[in-house]
C-alpha atoms as a PDB file:
ATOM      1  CA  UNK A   1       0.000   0.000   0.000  1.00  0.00           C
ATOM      2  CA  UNK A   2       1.594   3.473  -0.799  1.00  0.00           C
ATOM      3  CA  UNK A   3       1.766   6.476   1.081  1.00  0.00           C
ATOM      4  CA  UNK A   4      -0.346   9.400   0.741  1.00  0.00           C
ATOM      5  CA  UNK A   5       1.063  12.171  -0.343  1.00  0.00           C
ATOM      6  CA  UNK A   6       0.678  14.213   2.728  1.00  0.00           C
ATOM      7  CA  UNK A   7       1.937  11.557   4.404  1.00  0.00           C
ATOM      8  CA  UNK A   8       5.552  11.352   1.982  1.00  0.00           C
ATOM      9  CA  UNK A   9       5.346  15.121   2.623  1.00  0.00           C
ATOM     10  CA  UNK A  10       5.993  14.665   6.630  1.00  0.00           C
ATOM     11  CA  UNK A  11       7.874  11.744   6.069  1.00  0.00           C
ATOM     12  CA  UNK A  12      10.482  13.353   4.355  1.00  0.00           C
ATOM     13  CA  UNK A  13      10.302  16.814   6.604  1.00  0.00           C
ATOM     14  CA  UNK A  14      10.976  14.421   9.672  1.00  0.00           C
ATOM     15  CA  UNK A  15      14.415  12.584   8.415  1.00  0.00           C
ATOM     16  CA  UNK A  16      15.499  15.552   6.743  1.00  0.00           C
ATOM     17  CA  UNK A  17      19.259  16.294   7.839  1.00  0.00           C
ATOM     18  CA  UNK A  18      22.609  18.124   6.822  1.00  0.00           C
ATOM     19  CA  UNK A  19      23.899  14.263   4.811  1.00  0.00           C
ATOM     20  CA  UNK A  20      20.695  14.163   2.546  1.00  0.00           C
ATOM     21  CA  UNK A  21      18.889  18.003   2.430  1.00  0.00           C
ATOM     22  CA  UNK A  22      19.601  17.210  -1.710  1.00  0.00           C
ATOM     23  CA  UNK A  23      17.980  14.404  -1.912  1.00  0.00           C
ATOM     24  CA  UNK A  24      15.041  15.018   0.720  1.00  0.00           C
ATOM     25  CA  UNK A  25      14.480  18.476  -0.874  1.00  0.00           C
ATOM     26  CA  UNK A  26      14.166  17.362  -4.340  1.00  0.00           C
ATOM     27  CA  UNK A  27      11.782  14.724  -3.255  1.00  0.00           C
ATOM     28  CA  UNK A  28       9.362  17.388  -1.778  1.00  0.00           C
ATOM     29  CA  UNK A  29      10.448  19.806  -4.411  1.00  0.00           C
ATOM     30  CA  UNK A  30       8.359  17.512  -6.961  1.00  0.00           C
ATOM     31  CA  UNK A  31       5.297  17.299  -4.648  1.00  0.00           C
ATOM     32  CA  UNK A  32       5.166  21.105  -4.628  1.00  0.00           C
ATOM     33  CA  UNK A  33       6.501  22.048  -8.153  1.00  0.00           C
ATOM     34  CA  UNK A  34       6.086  18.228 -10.193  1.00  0.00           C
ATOM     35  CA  UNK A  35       8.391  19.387 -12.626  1.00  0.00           C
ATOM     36  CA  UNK A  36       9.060  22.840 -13.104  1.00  0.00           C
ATOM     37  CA  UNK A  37      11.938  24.487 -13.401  1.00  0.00           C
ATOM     38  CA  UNK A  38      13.895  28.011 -13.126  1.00  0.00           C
ATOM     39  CA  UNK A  39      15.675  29.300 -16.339  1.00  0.00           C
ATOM     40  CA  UNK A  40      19.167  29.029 -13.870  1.00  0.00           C
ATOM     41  CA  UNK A  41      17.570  25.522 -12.812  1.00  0.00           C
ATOM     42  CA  UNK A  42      17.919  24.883 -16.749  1.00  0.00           C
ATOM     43  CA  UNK A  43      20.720  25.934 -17.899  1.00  0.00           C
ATOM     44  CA  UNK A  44      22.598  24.142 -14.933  1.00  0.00           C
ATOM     45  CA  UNK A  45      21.251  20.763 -16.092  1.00  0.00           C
ATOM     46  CA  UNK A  46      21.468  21.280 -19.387  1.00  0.00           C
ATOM     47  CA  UNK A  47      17.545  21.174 -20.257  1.00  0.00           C
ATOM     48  CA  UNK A  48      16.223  23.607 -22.796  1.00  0.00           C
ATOM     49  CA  UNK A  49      14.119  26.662 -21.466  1.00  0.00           C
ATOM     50  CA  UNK A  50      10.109  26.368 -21.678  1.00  0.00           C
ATOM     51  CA  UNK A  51       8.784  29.546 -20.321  1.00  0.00           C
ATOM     52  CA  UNK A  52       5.381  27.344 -19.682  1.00  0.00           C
ATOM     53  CA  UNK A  53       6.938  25.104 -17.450  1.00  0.00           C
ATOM     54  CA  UNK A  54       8.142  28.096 -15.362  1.00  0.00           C
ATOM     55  CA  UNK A  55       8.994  27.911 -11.880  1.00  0.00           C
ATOM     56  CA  UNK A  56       6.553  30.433 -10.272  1.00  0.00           C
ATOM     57  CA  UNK A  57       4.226  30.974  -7.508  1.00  0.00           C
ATOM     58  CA  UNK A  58       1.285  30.199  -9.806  1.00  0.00           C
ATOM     59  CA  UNK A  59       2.604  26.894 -10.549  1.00  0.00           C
ATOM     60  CA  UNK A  60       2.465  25.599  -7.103  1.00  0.00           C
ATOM     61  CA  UNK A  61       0.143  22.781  -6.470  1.00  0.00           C
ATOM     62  CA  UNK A  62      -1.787  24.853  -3.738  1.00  0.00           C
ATOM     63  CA  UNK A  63      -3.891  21.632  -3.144  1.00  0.00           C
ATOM     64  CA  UNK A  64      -0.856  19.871  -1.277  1.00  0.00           C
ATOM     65  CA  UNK A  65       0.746  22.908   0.158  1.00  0.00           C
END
């Protein structure tokens, strides 16, 4: 059986420490922003720029936050 979301969510918040804040930040990262990206977030990783996939307040998933 999985884990609701809000569930992963406090899960992750809980075990979160110095040694994994990367990992554990990108996993509730793509709760939150499923993803979306910043134009610095892009050029870093290579990945080409879509201004509709746009890191923003807008795109938040306001349901789960």
């Amino acid at each position: 059986m999985s884990k609701s979301v809000s569930q992963q969510i406090r899960l992750n918040l809980n075990v979160i420490t110095r040694d994994n804040f990367k990992k554990k930040f990108g996993e509730l990262r793509e709760h939150l922003y499923a993803g979306l990206f910043s134009k610095t977030e892009c050029e870093e990783q290579g990945r080409d720029w879509d201004e509709s996939m746009q890191l923003t307040d807008e795109n938040i998933n306001q349901e789960i936050l």
